[in-house]
PDB file of N, CA and C in Angstrom:
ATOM      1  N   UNK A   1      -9.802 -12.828  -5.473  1.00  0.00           N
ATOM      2  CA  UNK A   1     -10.372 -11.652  -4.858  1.00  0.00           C
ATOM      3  C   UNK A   1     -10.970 -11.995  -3.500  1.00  0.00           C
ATOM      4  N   UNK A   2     -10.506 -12.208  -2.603  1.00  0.00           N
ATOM      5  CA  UNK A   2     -10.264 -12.777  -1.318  1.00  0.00           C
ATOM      6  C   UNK A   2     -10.163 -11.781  -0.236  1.00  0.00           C
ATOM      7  N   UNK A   3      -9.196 -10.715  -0.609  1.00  0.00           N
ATOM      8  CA  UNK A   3      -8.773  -9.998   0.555  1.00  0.00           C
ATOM      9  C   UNK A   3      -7.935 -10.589   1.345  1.00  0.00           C
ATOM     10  N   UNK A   4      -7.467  -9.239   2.707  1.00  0.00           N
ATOM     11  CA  UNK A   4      -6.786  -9.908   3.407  1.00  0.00           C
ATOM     12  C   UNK A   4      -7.309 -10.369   4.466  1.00  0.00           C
ATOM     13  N   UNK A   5      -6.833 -11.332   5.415  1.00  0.00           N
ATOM     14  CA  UNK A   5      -7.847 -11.967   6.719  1.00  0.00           C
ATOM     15  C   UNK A   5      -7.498 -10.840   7.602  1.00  0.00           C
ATOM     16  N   UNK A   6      -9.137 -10.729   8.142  1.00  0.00           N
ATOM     17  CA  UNK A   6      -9.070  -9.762   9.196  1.00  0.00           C
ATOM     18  C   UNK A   6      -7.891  -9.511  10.341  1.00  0.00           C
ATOM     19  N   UNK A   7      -7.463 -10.378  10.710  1.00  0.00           N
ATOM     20  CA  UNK A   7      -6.651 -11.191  11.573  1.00  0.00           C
ATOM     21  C   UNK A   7      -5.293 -10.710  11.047  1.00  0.00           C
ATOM     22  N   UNK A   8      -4.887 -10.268  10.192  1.00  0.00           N
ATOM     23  CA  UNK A   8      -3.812 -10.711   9.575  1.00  0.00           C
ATOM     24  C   UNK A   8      -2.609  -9.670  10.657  1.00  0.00           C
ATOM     25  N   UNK A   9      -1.870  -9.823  11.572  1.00  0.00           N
ATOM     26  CA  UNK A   9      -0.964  -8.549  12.040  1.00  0.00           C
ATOM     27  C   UNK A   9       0.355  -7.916  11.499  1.00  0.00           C
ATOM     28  N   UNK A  10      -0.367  -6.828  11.168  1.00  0.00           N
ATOM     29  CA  UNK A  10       0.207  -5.514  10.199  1.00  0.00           C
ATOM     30  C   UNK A  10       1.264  -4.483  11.162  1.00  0.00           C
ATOM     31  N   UNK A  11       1.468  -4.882  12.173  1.00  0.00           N
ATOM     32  CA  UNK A  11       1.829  -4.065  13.374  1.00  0.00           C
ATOM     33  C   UNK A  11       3.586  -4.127  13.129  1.00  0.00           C
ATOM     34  N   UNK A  12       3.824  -4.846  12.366  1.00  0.00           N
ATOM     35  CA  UNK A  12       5.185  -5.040  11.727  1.00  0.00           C
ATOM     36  C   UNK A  12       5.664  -3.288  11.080  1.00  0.00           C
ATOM     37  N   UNK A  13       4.541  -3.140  10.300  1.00  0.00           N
ATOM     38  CA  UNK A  13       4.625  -2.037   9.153  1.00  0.00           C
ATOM     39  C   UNK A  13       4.634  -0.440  10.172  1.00  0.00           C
ATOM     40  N   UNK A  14       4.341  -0.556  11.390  1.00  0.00           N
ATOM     41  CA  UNK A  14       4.150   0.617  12.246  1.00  0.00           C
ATOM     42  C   UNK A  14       6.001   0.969  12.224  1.00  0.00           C
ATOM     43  N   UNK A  15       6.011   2.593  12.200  1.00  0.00           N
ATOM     44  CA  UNK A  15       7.127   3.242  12.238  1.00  0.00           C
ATOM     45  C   UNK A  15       8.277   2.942  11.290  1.00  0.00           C
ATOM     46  N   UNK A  16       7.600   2.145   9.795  1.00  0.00           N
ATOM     47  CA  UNK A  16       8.395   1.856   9.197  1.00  0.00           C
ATOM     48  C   UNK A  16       8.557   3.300   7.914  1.00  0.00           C
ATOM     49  N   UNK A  17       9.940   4.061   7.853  1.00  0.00           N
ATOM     50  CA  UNK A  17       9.293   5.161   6.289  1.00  0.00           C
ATOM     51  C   UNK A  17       9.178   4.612   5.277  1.00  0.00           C
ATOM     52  N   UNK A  18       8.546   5.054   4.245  1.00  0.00           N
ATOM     53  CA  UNK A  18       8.623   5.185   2.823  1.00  0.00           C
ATOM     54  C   UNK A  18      10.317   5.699   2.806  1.00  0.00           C
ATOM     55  N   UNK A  19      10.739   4.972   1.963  1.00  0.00           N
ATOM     56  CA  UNK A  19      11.899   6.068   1.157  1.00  0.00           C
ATOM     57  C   UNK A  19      12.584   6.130  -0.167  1.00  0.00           C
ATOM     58  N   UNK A  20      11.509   4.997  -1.091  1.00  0.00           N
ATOM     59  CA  UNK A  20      11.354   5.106  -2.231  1.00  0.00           C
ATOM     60  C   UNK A  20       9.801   4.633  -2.913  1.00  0.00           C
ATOM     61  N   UNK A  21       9.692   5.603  -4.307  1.00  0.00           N
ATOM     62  CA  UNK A  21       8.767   5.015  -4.693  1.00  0.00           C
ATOM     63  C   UNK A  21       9.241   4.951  -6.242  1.00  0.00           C
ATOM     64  N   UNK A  22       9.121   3.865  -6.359  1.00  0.00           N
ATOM     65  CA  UNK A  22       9.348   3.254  -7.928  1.00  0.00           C
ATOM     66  C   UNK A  22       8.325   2.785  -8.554  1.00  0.00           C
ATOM     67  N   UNK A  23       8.842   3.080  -9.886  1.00  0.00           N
ATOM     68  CA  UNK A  23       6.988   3.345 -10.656  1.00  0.00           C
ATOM     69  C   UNK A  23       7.161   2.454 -12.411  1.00  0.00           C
ATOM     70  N   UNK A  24       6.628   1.123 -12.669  1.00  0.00           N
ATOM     71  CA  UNK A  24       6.628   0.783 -13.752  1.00  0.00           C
ATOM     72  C   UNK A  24       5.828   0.831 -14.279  1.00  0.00           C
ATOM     73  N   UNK A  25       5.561  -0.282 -15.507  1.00  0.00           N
ATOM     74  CA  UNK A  25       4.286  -0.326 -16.547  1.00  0.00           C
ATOM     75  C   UNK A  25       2.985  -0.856 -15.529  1.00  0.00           C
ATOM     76  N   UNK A  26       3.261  -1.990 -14.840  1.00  0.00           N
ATOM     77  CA  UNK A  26       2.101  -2.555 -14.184  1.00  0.00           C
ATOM     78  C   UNK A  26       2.116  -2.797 -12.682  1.00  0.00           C
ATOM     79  N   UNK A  27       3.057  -1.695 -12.234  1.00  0.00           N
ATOM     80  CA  UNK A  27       3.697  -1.942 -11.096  1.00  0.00           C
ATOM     81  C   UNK A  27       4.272  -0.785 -10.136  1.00  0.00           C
ATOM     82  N   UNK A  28       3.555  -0.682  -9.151  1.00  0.00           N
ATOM     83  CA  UNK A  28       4.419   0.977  -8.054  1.00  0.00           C
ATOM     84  C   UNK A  28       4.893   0.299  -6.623  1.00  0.00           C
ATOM     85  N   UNK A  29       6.127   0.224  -6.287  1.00  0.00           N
ATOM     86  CA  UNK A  29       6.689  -0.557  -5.448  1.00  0.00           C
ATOM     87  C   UNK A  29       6.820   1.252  -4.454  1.00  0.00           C
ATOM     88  N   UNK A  30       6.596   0.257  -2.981  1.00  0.00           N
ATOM     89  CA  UNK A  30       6.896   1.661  -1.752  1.00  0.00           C
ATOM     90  C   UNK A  30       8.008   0.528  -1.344  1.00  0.00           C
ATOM     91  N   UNK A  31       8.997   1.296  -0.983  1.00  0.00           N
ATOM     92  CA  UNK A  31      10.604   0.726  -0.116  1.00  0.00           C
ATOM     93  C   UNK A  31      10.346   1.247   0.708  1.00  0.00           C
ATOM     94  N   UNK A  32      10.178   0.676   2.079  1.00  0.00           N
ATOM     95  CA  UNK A  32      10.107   0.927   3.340  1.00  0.00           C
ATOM     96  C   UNK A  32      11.465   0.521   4.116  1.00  0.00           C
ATOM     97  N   UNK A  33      12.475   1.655   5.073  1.00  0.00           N
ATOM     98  CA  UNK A  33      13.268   0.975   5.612  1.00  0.00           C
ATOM     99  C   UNK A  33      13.070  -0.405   6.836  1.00  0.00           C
ATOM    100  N   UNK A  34      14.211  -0.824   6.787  1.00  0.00           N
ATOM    101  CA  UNK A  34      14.157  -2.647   7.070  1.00  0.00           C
ATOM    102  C   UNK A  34      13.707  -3.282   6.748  1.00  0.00           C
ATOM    103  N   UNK A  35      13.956  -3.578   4.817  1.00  0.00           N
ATOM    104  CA  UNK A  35      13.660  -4.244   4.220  1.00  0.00           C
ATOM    105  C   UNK A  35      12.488  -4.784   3.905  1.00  0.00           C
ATOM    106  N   UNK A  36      11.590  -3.628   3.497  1.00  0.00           N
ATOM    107  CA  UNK A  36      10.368  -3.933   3.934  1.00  0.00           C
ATOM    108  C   UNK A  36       9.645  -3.297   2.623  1.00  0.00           C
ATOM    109  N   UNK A  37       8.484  -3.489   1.892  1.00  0.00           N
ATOM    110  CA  UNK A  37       8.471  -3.273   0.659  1.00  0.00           C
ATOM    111  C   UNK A  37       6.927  -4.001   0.760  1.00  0.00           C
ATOM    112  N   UNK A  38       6.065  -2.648  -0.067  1.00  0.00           N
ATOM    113  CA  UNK A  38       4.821  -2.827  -0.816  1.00  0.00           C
ATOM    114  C   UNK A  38       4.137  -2.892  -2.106  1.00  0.00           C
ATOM    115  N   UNK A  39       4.483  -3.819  -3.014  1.00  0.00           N
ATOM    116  CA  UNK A  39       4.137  -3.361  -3.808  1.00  0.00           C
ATOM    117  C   UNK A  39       2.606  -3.660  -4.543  1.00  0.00           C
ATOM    118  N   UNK A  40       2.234  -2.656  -5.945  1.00  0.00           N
ATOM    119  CA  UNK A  40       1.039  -2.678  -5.385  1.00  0.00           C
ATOM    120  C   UNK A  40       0.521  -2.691  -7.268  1.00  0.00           C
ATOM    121  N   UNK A  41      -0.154  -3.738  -7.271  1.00  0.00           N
ATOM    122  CA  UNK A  41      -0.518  -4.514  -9.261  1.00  0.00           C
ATOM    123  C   UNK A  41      -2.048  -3.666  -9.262  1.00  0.00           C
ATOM    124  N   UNK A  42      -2.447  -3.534  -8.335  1.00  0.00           N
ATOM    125  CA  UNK A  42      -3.949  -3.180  -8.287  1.00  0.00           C
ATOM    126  C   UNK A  42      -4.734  -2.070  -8.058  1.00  0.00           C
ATOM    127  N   UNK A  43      -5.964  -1.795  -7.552  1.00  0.00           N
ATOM    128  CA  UNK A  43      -6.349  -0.899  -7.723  1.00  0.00           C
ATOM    129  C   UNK A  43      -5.598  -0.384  -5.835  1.00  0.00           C
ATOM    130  N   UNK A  44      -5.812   1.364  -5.825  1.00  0.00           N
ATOM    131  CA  UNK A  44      -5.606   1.750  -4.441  1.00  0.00           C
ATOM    132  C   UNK A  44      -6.147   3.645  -4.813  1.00  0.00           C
ATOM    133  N   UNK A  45      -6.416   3.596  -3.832  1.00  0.00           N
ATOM    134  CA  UNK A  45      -7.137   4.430  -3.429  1.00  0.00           C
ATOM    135  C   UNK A  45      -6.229   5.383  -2.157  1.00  0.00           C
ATOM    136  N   UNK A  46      -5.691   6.626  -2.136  1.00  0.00           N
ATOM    137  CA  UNK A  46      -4.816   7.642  -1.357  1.00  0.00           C
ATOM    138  C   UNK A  46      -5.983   8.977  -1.119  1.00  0.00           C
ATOM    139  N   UNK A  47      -6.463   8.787   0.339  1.00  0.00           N
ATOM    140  CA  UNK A  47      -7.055   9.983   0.954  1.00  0.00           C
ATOM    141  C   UNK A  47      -6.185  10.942   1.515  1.00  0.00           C
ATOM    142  N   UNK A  48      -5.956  11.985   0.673  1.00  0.00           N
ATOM    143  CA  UNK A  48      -4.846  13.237   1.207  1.00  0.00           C
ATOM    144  C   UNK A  48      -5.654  14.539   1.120  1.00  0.00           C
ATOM    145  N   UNK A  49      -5.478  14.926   2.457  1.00  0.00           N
ATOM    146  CA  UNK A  49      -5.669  16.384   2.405  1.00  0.00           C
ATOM    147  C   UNK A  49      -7.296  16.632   2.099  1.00  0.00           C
ATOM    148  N   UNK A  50      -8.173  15.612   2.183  1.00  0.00           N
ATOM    149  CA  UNK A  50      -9.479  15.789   2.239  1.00  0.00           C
ATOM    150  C   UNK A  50      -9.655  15.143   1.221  1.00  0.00           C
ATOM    151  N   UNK A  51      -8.972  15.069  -0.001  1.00  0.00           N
ATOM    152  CA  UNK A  51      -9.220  14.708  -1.624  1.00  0.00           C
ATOM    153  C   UNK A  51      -8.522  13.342  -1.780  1.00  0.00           C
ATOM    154  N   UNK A  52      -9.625  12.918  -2.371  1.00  0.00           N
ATOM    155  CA  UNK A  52      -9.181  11.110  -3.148  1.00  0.00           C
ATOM    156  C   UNK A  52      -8.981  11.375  -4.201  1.00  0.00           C
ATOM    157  N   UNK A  53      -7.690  10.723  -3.707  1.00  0.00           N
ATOM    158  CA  UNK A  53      -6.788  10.197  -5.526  1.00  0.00           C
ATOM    159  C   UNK A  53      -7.151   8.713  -5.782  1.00  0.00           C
ATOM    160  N   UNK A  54      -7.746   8.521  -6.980  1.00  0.00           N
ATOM    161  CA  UNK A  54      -7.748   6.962  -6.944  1.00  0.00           C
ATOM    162  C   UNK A  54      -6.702   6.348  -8.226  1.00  0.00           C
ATOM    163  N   UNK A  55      -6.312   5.215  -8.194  1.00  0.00           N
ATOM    164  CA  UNK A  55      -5.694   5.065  -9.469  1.00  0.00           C
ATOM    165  C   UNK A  55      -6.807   4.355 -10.499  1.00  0.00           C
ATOM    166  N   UNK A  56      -6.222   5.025 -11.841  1.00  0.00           N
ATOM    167  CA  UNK A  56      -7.283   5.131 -12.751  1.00  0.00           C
ATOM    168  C   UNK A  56      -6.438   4.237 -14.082  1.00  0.00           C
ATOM    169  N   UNK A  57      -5.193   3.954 -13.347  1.00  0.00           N
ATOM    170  CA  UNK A  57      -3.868   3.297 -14.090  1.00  0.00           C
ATOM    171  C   UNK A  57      -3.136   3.549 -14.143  1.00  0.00           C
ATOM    172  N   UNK A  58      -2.189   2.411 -14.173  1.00  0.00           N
ATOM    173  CA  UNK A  58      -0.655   2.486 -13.998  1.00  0.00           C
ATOM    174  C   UNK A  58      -0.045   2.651 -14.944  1.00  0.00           C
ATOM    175  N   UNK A  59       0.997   3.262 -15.545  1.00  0.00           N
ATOM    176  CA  UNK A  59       1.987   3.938 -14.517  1.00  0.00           C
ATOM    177  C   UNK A  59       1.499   5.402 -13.882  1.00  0.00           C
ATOM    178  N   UNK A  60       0.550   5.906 -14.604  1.00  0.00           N
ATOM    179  CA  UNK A  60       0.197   7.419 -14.658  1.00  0.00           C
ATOM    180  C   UNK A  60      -0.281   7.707 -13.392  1.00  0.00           C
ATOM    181  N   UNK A  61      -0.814   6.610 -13.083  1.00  0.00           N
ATOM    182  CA  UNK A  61      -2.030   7.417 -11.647  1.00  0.00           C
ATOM    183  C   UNK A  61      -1.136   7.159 -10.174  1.00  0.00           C
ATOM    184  N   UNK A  62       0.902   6.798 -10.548  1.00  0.00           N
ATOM    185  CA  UNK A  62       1.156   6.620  -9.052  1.00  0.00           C
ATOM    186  C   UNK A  62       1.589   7.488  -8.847  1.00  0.00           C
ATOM    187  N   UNK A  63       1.738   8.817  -9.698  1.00  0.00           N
ATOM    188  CA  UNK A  63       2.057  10.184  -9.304  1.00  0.00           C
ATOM    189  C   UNK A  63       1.526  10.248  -7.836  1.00  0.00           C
ATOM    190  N   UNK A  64       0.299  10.009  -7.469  1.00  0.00           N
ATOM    191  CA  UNK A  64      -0.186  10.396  -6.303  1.00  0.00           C
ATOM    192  C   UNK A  64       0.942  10.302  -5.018  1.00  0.00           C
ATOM    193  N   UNK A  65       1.151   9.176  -5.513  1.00  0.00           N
ATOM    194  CA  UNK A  65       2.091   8.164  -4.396  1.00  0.00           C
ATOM    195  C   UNK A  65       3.515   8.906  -3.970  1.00  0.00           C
ATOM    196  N   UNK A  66       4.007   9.673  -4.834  1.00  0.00           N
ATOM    197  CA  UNK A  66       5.269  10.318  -5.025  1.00  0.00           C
ATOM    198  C   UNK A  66       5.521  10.894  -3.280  1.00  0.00           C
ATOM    199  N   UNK A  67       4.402  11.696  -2.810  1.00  0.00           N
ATOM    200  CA  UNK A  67       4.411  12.542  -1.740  1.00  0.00           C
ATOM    201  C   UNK A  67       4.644  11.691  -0.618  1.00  0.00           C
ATOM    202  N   UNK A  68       4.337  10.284  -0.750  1.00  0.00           N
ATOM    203  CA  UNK A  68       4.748   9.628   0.682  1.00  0.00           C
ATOM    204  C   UNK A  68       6.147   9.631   0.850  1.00  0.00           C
ATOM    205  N   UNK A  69       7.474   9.558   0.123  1.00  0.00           N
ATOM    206  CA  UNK A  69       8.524   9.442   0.470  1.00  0.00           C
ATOM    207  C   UNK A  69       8.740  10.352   1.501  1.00  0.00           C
ATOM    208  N   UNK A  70       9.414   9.608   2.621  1.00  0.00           N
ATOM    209  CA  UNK A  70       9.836  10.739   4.235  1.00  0.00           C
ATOM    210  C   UNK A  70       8.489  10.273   4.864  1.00  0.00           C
ATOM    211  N   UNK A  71       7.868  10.077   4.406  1.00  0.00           N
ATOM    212  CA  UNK A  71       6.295   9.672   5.563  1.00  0.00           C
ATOM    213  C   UNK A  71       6.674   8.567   6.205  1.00  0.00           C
ATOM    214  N   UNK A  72       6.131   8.212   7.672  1.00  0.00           N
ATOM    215  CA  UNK A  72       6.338   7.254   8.316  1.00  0.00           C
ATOM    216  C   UNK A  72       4.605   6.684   8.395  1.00  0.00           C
ATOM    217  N   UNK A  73       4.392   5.395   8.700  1.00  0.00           N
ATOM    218  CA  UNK A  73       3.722   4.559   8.986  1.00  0.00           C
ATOM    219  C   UNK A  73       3.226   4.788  10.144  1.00  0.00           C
ATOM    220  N   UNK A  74       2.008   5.308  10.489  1.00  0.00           N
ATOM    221  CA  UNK A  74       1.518   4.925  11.932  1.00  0.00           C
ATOM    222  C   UNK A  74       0.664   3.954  12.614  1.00  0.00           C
ATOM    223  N   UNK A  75      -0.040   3.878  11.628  1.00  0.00           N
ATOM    224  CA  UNK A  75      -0.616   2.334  11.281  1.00  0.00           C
ATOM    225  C   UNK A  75      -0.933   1.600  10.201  1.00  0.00           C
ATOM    226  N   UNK A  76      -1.439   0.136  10.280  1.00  0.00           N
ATOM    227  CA  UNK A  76      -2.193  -0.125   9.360  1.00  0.00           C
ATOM    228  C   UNK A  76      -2.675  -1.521  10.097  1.00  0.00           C
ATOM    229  N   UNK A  77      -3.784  -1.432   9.278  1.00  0.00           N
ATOM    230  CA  UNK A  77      -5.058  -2.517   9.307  1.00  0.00           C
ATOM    231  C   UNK A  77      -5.467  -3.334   8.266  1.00  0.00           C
ATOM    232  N   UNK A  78      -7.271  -3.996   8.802  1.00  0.00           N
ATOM    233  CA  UNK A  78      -7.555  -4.363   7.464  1.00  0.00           C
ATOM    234  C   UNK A  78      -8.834  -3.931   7.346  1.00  0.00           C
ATOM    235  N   UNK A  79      -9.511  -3.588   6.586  1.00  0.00           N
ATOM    236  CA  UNK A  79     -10.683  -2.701   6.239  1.00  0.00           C
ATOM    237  C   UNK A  79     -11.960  -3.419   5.660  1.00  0.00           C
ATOM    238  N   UNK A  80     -12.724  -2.825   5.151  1.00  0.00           N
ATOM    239  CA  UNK A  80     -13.605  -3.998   4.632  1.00  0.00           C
ATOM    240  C   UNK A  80     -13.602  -4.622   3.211  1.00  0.00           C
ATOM    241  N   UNK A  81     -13.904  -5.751   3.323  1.00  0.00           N
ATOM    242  CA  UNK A  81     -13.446  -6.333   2.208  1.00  0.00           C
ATOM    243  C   UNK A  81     -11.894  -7.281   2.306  1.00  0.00           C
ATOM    244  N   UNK A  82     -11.631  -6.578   2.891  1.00  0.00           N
ATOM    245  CA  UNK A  82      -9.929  -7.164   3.097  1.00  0.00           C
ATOM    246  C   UNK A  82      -9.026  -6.490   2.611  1.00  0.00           C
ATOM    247  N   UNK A  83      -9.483  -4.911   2.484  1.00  0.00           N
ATOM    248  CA  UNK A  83      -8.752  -4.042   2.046  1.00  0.00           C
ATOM    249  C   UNK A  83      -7.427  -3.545   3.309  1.00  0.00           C
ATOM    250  N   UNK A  84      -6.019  -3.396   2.574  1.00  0.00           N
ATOM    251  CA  UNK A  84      -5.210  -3.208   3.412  1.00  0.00           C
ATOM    252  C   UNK A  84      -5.090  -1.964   3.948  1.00  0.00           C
ATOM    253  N   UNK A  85      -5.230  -1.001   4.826  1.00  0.00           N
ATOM    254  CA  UNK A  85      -5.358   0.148   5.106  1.00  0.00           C
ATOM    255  C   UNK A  85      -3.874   0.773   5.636  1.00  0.00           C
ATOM    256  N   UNK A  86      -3.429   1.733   5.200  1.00  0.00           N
ATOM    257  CA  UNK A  86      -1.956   2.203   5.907  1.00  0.00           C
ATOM    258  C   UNK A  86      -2.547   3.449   6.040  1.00  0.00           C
ATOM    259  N   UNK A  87      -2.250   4.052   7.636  1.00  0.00           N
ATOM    260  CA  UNK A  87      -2.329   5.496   7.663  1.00  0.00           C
ATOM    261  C   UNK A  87      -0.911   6.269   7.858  1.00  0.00           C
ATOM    262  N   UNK A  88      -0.657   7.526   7.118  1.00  0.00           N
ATOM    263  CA  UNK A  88       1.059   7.704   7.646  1.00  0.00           C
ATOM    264  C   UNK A  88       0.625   8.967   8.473  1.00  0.00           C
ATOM    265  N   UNK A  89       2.116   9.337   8.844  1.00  0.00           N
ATOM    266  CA  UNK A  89       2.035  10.235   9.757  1.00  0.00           C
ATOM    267  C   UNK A  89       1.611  11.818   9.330  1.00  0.00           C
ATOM    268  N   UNK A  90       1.308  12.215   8.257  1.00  0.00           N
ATOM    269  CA  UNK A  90       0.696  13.215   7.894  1.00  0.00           C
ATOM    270  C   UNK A  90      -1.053  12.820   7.619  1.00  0.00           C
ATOM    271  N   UNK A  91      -1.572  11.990   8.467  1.00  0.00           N
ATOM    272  CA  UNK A  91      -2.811  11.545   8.647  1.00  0.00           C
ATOM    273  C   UNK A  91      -3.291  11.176   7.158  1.00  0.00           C
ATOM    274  N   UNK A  92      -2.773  11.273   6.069  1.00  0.00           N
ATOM    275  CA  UNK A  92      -3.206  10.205   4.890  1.00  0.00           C
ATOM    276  C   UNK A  92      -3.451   8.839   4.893  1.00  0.00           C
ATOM    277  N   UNK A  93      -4.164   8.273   4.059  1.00  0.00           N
ATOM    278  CA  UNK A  93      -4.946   7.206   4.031  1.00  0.00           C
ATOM    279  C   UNK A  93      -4.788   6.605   2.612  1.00  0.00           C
ATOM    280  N   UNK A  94      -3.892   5.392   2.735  1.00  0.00           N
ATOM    281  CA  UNK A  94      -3.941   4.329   1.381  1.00  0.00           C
ATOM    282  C   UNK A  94      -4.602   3.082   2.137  1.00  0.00           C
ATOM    283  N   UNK A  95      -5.171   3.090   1.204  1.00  0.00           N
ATOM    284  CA  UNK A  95      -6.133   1.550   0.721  1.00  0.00           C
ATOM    285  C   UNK A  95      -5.592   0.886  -0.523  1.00  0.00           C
ATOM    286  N   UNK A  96      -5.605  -0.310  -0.437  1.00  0.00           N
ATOM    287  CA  UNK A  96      -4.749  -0.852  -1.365  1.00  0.00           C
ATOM    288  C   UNK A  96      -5.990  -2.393  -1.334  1.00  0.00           C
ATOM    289  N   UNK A  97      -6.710  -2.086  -2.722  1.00  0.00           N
ATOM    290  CA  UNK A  97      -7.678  -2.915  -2.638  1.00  0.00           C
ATOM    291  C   UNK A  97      -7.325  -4.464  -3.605  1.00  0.00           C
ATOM    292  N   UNK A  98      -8.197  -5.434  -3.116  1.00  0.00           N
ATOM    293  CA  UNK A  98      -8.160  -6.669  -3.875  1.00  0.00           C
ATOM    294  C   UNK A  98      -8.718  -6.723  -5.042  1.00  0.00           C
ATOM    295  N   UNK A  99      -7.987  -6.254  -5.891  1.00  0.00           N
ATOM    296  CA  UNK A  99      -9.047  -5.975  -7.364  1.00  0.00           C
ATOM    297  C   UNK A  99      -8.610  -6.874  -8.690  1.00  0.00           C
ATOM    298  N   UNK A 100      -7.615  -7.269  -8.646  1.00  0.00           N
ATOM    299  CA  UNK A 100      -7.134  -8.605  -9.730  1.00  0.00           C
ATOM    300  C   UNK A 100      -7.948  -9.409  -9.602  1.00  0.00           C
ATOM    301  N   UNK A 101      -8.788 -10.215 -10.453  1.00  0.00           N
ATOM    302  CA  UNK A 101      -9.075 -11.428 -10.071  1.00  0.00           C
ATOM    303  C   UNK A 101      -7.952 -12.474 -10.463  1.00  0.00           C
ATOM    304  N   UNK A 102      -7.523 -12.251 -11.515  1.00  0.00           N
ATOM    305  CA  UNK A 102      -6.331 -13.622 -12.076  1.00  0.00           C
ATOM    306  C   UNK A 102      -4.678 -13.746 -12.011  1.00  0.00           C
ATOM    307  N   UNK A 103      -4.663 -12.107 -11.307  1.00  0.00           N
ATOM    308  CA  UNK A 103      -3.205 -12.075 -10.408  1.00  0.00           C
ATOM    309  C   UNK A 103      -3.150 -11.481  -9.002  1.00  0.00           C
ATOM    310  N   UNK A 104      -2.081 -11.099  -8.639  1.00  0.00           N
ATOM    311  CA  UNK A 104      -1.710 -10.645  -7.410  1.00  0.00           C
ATOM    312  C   UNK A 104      -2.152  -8.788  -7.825  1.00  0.00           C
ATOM    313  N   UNK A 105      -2.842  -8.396  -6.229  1.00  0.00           N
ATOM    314  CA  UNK A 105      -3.112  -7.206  -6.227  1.00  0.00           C
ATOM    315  C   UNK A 105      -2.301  -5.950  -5.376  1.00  0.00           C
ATOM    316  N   UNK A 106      -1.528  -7.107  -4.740  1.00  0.00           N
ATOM    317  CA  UNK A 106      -0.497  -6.263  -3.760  1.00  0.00           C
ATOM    318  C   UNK A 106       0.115  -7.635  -2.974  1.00  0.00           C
ATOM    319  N   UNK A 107       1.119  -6.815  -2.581  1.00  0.00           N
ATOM    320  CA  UNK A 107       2.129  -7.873  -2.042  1.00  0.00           C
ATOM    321  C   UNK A 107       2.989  -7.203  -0.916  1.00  0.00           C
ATOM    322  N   UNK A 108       3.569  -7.971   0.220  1.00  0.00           N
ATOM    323  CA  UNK A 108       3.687  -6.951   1.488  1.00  0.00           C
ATOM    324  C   UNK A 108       4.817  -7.632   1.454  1.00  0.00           C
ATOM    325  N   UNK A 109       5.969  -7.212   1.785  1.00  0.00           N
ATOM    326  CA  UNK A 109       7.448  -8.098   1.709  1.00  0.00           C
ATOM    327  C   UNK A 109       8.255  -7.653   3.398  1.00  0.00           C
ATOM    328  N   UNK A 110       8.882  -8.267   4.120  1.00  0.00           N
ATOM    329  CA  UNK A 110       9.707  -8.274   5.602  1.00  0.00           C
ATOM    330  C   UNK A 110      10.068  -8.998   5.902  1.00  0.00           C
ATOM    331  N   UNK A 111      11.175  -9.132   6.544  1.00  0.00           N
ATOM    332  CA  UNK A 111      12.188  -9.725   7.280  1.00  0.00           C
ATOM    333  C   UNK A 111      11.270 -10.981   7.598  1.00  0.00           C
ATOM    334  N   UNK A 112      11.150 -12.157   7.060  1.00  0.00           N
ATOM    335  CA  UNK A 112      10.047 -12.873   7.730  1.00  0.00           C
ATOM    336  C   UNK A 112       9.000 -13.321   7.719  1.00  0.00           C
ATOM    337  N   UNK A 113       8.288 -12.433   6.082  1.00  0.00           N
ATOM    338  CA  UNK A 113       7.057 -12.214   6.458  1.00  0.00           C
ATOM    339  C   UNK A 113       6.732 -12.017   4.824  1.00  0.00           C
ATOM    340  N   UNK A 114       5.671 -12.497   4.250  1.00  0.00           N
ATOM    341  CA  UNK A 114       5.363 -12.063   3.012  1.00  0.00           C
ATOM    342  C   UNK A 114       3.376 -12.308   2.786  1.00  0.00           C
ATOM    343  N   UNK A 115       3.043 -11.723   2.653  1.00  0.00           N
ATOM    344  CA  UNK A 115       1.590 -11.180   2.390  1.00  0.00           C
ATOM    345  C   UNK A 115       1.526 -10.955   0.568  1.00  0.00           C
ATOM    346  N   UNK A 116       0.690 -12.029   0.176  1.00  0.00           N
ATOM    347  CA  UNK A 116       0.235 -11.870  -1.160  1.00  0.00           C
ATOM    348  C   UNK A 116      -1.439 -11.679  -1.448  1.00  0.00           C
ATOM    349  N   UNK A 117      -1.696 -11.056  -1.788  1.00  0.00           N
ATOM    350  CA  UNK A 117      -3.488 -10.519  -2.191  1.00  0.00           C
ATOM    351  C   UNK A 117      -3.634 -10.392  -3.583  1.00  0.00           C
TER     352      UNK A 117
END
């Protein structure tokens, strides 16, 4: 439970869409085109439309998540704590927090590039 380093550059993930979201027992993967992929073991938190969705557990609580497919990426950061922040282009807000202590809480996958929390 570490987080991610402030430092870490996320600028990869800008203008990338969602265009799948796949949903298991302990597990909600976002497919981003160019091979690019979030997936996410832990807790996260989706500010839409004024109202927080938080997940309360998986598989049930990634319903939330469903609505990003077609959303693009306009940014993302790192927040406090070392929380990963993505904002998309319908001004929503995922946080994707470090909440495992004895596994992985999210994982960032690219051409290049792999981010484990």
């Amino acid at each position: 439970m570490y987080g991610l380093d402030r430092q870490t550059d996320l600028t990869f993930l800008q203008a990338k869409d969602v265009i799948q979201v796949s949903v298991g027992m302990f597990q909600v993967i976002l497919a981003l085109n160019g091979d690019t992929s979030i997936s996410i073991e832990g807790l996260f938190a989706l500010e839409r439309g004024g109202t927080l969705h938080t997940n309360t557990g998986l598989p049930l609580s990634a319903g939330s998540l469903l609505h990003l497919v077609g959303k693009s990426v306009e940014a993302a950061d790192v927040g406090e704590r070392g929380t990963l922040q993505i904002r998309f282009s319908d001004s929503d807000l995922l946080r994707l927090i470090d909440s495992n202590n004895d596994s992985e809480s999210y994982e960032v996958i690219a051409p290049g590039r792999r981010i484990i929390v």
